[in-house]
Protein backbone atom coordinates (compact mmCIF):
# COMPACT_ATOMS: atom_id res chain seq x y z
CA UNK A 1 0.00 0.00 0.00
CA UNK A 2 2.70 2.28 1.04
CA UNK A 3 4.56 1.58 -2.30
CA UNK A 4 1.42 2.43 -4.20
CA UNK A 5 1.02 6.21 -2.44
CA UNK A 6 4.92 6.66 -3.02
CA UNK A 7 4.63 5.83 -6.89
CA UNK A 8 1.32 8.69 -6.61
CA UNK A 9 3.24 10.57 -5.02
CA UNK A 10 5.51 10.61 -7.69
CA UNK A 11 3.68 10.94 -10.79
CA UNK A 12 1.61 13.81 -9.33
CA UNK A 13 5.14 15.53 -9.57
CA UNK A 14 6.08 14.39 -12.42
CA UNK A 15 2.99 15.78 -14.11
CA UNK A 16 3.46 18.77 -12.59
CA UNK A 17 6.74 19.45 -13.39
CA UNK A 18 5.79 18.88 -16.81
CA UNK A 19 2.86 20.95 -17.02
CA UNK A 20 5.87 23.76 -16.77
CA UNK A 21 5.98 24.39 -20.26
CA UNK A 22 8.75 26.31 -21.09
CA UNK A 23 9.75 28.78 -24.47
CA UNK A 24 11.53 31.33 -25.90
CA UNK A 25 9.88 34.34 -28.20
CA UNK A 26 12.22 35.01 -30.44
CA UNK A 27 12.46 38.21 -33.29
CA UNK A 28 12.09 36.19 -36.78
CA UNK A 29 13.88 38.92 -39.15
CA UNK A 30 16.43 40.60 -36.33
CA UNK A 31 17.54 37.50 -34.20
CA UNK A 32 17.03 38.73 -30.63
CA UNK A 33 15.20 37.48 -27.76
CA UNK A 34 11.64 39.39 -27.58
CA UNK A 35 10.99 40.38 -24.36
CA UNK A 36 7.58 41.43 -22.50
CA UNK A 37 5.53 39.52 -24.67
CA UNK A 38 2.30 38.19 -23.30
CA UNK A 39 1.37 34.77 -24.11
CA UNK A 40 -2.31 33.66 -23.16
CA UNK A 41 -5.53 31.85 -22.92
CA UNK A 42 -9.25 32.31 -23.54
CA UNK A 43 -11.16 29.64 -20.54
CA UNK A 44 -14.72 29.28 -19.07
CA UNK A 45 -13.72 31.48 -15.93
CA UNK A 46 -11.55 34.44 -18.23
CA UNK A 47 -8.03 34.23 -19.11
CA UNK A 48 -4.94 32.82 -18.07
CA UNK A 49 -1.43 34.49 -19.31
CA UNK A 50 2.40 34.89 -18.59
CA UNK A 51 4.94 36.80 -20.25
CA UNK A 52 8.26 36.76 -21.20
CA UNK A 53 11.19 37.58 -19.51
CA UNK A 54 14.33 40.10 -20.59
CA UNK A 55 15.75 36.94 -22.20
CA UNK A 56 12.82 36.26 -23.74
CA UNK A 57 11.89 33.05 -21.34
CA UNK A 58 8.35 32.56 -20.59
CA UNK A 59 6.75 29.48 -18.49
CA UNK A 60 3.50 28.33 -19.23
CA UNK A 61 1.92 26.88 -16.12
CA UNK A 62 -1.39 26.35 -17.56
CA UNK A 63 -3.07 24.33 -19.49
CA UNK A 64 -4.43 25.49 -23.28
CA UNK A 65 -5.78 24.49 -26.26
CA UNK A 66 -5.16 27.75 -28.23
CA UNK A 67 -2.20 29.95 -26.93
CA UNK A 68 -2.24 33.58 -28.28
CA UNK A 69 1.95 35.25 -27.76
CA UNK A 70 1.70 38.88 -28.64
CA UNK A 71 3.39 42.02 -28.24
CA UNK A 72 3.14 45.64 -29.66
CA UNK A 73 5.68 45.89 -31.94
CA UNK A 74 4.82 42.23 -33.41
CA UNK A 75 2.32 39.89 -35.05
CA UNK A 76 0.63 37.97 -32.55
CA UNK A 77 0.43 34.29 -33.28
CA UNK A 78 -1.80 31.72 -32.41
CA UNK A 79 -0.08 27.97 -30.99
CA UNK A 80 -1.88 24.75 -30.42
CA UNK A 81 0.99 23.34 -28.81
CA UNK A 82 3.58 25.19 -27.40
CA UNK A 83 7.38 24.85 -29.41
CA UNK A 84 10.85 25.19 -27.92
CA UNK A 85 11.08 28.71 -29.82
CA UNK A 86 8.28 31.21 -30.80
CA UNK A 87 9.13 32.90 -33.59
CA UNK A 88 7.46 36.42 -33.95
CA UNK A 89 7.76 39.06 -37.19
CA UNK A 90 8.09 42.49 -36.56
CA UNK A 91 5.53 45.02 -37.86
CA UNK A 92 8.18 47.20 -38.89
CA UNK A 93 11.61 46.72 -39.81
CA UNK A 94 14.34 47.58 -37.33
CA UNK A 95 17.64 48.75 -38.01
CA UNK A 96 19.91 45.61 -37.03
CA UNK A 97 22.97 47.79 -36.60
CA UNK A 98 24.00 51.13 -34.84
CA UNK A 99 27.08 52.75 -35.06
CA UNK A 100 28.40 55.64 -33.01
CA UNK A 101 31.34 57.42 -32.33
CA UNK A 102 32.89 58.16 -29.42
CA UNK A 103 32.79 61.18 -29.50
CA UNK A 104 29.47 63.85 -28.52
CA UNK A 105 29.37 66.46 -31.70
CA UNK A 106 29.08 69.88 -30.33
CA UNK A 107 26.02 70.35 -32.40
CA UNK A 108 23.86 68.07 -31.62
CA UNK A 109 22.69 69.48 -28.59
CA UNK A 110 23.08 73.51 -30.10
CA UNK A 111 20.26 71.88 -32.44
CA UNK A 112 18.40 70.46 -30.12
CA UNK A 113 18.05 73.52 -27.97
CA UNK A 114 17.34 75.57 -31.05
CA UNK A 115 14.35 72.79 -31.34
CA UNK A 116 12.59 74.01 -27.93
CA UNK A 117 13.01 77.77 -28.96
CA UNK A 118 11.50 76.81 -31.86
CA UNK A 119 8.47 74.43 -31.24
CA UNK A 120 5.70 76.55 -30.00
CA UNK A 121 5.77 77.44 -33.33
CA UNK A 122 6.62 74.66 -35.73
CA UNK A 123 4.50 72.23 -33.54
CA UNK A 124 0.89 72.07 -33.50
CA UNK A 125 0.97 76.44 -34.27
CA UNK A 126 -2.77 76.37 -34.61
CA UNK A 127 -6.22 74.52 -33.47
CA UNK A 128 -7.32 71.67 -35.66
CA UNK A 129 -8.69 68.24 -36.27
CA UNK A 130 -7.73 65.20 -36.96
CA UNK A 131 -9.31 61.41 -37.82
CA UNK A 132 -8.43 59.02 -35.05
CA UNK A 133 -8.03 55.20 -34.19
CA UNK A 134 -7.54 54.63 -30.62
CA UNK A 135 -6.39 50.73 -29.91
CA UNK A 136 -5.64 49.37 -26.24
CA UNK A 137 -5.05 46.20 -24.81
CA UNK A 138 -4.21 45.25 -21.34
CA UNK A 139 -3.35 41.79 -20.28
CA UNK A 140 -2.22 40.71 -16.77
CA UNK A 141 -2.24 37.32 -14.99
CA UNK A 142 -5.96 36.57 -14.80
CA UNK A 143 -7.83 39.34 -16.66
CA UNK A 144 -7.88 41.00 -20.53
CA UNK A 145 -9.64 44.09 -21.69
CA UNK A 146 -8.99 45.84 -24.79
CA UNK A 147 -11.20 49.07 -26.24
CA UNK A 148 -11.35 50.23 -29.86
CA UNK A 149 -12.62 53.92 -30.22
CA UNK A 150 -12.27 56.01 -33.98
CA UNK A 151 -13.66 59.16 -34.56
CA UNK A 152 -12.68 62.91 -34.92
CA UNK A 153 -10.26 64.66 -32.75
CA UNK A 154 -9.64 68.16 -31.42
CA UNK A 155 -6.28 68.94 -31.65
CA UNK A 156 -5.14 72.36 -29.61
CA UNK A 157 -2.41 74.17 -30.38
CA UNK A 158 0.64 74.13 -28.24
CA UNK A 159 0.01 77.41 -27.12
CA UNK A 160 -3.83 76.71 -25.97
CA UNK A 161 -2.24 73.56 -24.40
CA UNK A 162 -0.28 75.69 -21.86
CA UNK A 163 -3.08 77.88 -21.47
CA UNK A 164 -5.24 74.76 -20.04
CA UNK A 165 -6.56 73.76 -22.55
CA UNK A 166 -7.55 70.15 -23.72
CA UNK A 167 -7.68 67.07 -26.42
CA UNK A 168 -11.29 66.28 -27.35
CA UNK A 169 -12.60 63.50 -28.54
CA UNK A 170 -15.80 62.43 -30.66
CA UNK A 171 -16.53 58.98 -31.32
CA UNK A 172 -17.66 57.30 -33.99
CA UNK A 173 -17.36 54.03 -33.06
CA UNK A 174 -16.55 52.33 -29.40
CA UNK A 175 -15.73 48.58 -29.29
CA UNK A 176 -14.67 47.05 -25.92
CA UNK A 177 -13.90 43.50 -25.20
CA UNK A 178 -14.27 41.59 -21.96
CA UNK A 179 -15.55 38.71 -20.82
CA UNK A 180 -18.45 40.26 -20.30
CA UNK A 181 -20.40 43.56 -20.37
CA UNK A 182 -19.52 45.26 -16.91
CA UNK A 183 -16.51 47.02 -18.29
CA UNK A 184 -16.12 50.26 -19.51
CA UNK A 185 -14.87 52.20 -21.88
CA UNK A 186 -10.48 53.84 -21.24
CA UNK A 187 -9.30 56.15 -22.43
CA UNK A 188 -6.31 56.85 -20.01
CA UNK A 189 -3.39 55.45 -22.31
CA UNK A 190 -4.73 57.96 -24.88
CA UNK A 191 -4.07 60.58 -22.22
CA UNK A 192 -0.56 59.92 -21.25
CA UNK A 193 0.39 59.73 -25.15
CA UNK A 194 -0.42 62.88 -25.79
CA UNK A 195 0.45 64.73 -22.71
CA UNK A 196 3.62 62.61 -21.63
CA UNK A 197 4.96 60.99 -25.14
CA UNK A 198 8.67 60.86 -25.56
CA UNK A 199 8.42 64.27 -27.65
CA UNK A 200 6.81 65.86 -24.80
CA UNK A 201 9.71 64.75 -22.45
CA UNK A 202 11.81 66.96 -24.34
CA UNK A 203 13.12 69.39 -22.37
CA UNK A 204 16.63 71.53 -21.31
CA UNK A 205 16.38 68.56 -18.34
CA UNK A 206 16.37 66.41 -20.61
CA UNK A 207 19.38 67.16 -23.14
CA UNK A 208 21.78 68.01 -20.08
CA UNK A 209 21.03 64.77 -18.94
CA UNK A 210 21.90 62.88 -21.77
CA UNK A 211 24.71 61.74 -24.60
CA UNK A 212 23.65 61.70 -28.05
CA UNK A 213 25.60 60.15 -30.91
CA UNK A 214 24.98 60.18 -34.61
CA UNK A 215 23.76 56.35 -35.94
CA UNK A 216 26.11 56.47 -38.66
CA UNK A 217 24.25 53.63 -40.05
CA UNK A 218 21.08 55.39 -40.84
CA UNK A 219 20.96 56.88 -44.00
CA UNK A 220 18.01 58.64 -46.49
CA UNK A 221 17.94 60.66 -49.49
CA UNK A 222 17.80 63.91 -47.63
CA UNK A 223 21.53 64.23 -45.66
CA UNK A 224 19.47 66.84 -43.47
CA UNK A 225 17.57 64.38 -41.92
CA UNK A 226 19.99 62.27 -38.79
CA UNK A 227 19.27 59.44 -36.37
CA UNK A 228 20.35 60.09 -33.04
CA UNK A 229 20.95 57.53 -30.24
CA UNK A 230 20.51 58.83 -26.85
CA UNK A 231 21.21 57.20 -22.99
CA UNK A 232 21.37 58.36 -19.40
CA UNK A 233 25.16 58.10 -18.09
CA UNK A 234 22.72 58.15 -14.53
CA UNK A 235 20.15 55.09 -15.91
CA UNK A 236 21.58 52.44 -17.82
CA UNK A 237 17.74 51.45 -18.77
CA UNK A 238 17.27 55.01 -20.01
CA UNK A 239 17.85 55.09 -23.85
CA UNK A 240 16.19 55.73 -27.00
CA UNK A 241 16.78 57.43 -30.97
CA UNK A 242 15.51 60.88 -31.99
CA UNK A 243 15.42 61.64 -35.62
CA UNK A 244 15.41 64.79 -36.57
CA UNK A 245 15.67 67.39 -39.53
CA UNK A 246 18.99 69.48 -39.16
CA UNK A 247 18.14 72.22 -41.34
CA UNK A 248 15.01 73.15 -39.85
CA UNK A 249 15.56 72.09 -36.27
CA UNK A 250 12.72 69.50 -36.39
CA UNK A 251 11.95 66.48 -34.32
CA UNK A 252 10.59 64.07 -36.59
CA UNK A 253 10.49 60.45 -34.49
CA UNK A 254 11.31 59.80 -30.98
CA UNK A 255 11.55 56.34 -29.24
CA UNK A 256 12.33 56.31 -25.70
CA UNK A 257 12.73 52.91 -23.35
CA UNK A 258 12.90 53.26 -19.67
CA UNK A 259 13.05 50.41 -16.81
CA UNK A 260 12.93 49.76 -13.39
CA UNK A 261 15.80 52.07 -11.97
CA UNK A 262 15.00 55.10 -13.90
CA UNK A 263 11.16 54.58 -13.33
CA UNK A 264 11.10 54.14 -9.45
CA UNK A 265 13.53 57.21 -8.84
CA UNK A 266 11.33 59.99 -11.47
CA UNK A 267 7.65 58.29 -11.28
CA UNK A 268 7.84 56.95 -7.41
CA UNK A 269 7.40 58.87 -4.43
CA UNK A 270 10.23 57.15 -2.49
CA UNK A 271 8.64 58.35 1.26
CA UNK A 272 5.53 56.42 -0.35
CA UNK A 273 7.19 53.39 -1.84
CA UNK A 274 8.59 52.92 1.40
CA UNK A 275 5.40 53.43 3.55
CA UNK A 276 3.92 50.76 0.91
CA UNK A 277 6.64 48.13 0.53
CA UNK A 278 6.84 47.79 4.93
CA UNK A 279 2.53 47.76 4.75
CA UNK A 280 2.05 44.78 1.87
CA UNK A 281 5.57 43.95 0.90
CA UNK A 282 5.33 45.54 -2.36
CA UNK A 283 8.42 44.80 -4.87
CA UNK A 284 8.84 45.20 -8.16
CA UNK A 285 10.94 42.90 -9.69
CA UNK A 286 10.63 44.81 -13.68
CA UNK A 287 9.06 47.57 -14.83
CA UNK A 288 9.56 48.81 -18.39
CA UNK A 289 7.83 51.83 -19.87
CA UNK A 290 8.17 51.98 -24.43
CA UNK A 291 6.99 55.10 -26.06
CA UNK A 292 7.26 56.15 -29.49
CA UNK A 293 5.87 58.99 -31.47
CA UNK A 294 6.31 60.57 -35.24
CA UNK A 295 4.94 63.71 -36.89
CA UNK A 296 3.99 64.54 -40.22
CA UNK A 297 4.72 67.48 -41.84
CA UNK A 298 1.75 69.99 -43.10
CA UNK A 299 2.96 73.29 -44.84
CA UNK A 300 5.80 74.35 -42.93
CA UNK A 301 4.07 72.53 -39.26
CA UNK A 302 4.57 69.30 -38.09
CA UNK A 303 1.38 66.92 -36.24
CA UNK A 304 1.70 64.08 -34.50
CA UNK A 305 0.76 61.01 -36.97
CA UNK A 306 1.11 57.65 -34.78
CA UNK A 307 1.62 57.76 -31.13
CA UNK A 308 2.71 54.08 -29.23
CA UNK A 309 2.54 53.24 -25.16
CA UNK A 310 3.32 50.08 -23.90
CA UNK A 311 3.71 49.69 -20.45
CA UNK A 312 4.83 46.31 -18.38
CA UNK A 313 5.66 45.70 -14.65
CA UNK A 314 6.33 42.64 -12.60
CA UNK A 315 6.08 43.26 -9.01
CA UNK A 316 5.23 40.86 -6.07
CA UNK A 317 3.53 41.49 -2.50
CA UNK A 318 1.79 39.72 0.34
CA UNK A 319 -1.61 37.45 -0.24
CA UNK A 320 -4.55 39.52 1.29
CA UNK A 321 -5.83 36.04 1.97
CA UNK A 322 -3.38 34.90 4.63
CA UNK A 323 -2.38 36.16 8.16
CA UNK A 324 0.23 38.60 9.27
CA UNK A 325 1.72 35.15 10.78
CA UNK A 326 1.33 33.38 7.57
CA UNK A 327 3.06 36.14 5.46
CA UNK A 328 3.65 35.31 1.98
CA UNK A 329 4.63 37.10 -1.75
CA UNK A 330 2.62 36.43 -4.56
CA UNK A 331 4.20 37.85 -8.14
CA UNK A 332 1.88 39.46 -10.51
CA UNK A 333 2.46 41.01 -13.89
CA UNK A 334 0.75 43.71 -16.05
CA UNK A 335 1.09 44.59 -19.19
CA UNK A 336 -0.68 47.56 -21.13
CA UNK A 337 -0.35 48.03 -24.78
CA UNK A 338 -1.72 50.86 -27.18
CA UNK A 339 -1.21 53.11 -30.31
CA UNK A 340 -3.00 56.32 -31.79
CA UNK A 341 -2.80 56.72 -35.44
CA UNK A 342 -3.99 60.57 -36.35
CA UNK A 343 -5.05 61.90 -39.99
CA UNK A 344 -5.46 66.01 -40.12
CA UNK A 345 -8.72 66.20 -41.83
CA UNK A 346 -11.46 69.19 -42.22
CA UNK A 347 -14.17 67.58 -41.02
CA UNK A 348 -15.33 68.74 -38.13
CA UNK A 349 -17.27 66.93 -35.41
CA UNK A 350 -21.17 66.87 -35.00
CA UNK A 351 -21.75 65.37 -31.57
CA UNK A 352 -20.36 65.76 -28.32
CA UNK A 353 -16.54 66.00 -27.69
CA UNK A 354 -15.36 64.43 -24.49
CA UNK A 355 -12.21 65.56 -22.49
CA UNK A 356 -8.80 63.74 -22.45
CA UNK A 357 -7.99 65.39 -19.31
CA UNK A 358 -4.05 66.26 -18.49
CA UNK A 359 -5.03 64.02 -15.01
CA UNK A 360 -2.64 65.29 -12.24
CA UNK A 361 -2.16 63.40 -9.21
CA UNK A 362 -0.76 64.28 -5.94
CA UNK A 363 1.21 61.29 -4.08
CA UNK A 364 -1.80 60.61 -1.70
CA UNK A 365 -5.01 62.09 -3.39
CA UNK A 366 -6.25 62.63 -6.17
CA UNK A 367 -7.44 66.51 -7.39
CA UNK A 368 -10.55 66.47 -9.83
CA UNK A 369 -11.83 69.47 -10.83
CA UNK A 370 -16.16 70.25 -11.58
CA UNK A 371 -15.29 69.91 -15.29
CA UNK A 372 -12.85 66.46 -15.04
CA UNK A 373 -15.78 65.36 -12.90
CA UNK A 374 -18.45 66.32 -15.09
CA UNK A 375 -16.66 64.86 -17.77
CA UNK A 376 -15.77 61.59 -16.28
CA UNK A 377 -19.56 61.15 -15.68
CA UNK A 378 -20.09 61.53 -19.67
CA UNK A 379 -17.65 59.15 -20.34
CA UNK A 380 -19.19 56.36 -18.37
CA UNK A 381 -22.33 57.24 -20.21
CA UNK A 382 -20.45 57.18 -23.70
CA UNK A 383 -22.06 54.40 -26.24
CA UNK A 384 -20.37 51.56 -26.61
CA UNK A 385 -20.95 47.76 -28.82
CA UNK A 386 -19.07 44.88 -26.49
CA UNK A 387 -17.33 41.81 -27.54
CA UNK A 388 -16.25 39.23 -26.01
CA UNK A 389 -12.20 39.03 -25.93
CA UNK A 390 -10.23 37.40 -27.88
């Protein structure tokens, strides 16, 4: 008898052990590990997903019989079984290569300041509109949402913007999916790509406290237009390229990666953090903040044309369910994906525009003014088709 619960014993371990599936997502065209890629599950009860680490590892505890790996900046794929590699193809080509000297040209940053003098009125000079297509997706251990809204957009000039003024939206169209109809619709990714893109972080703080190099690599017809590679000497997880037009002092991409140093010391109040981690145990273990954005040029003024946020943490922190005495850390990830494509068109909008509020948020409470609140209250109000996700 004894033999028989020792042999049980053993294959419920050795099914469990291989129930840890284990896989790398891979980049088909560049050869590189992709990292922060969800991979999940549609069940009965919601979903189930992991992700991928900065080696591009993920572990699939969970059973599946269609496994969805996706990831901003790639086509998602769909497994039946899960392979030794995933291979994923980027939506846009990459350049494989960057070279740099060592040396930091003087004019880089002469040009760049020349840039801020300058933007007020090469950027966004006047009011207009624009088409939009708004697309979100968050993904985290147990739940999925994602929202679809296109429509017409009010776009203020930088000048109104410092003047308090807003981004407006009118939709034509709201799709969210969710496992069921109890969601809303979000519009809060929307918000910190236009207020707080990696343009928008452009500022004298900003080029003091970095090193630029010329990609000598990247090349184009016009030998105005440069690639320039940027890091914090402070962050090692602070980096990005800026391409820009060298004749007129224009900004015409920006990509910016930060991770888990950089963001806990500028987005983390540290008094807070601390309050937080000795209350629940909170610790993050990665979190990795994307952004990209590129303009297009109209007469002699530049508009932002495609805006892209991604946004992933993995942090860990005690189980609510158990007792101070029974202390222990469960690990969590999150994952928020989302891009804004904009088209300048004269059409202007019939209906009623809704507020993307510049949200500002104090380290304990949260201010809302009469008009953010009124606005909010619209929102939740807004029309909307569900589906169920996918």
């Amino acid at each position: 008898m004894r033999f028989f619960r020792i042999l049980s014993v053993c294959l419920f371990f050795t099914v469990s052990c291989a129930a840890q599936e284990r896989c790398v997502v891979w980049d088909k065209v560049n050869g590189t590990p992709v990292s922060h890629a969800s991979l999940y599950t549609i069940n009965g009860k919601g979903v189930l997903a992991t992700s991928s680490d900065s080696n591009g590892v993920a572990v699939v505890r969970f059973p599946f019989k269609r496994l969805t790996i996706s990831h901003l900046s790639y086509r998602s794929v769909v497994l039946r079984s899960l392979t030794d590699t995933v291979f994923l193809e980027p939506k846009v080509q990459f350049l494989s290569e960057v070279t740099v000297r060592d040396e930091e040209p003087e004019w880089i940053k002469e040009k760049l300041m020349r840039f801020l003098k300058v933007r007020s009125r090469l950027y966004q000079p006047a009011d207009s509109y624009a088409a939009y297509d708004y697309d979100k997706r968050n993904i985290g251990d147990s739940a999925a949402y994602a929202f679809r809204s296109r429509g017409i957009m009010y776009v203020p000039s930088l000048r109104n913007l410092d003047r308090d003024s807003m981004y407006q939206v009118c939709p034509e169209s709201n799709v969210v999916s969710y496992k069921d109809t109890t969601a809303g619709v979000d519009f809060y990714d929307m918000q910190l790509m236009l207020y707080e893109n990696a343009a928008a972080s452009i500022d004298r703080k900003f080029v003091r406290r970095h090193v630029f190099r010329v990609n000598e690599t990247y090349g184009g017809a016009d030998r105005n237009i440069v690639q320039l590679v940027f890091w914090s000497p402070k962050y090692g997880d602070d980096r990005g390229t800026l391409t820009m037009d060298t004749a007129r002092c224009a900004v015409l991409e920006v990509s910016r990666s930060t991770g888990l140093r950089c963001n806990l010391d500028e987005k983390m109040n540290s008094l807070v953090l601390s309050v937080v981690r000795a209350a629940v145990g909170l610790r993050y273990e990665d979190w990795t903040i994307d952004t990209s954005i590129r303009f297009e040029r109209r007469g002699e003024a530049y508009y932002p044309s495609y805006v892209s946020y991604k946004y992933y943490e993995s942090r860990s922190s005690y189980d609510k369910l158990l007792t101070n005495s029974k202390k222990r850390l469960v690990a969590y990830f999150s994952t928020k994906e989302a891009t804004l494509s904009l088209m300048g068109t004269a059409e202007k909008p019939l209906r009623l525009l809704y507020d993307i509020p510049h949200e500002k948020h104090s380290a304990v409470i949260s201010i809302e003014s009469k008009r953010h609140q009124r606005n909010r209250v619209a929102m939740e109000k807004m029309p909307r088709t569900y589906r169920f996700f996918e």
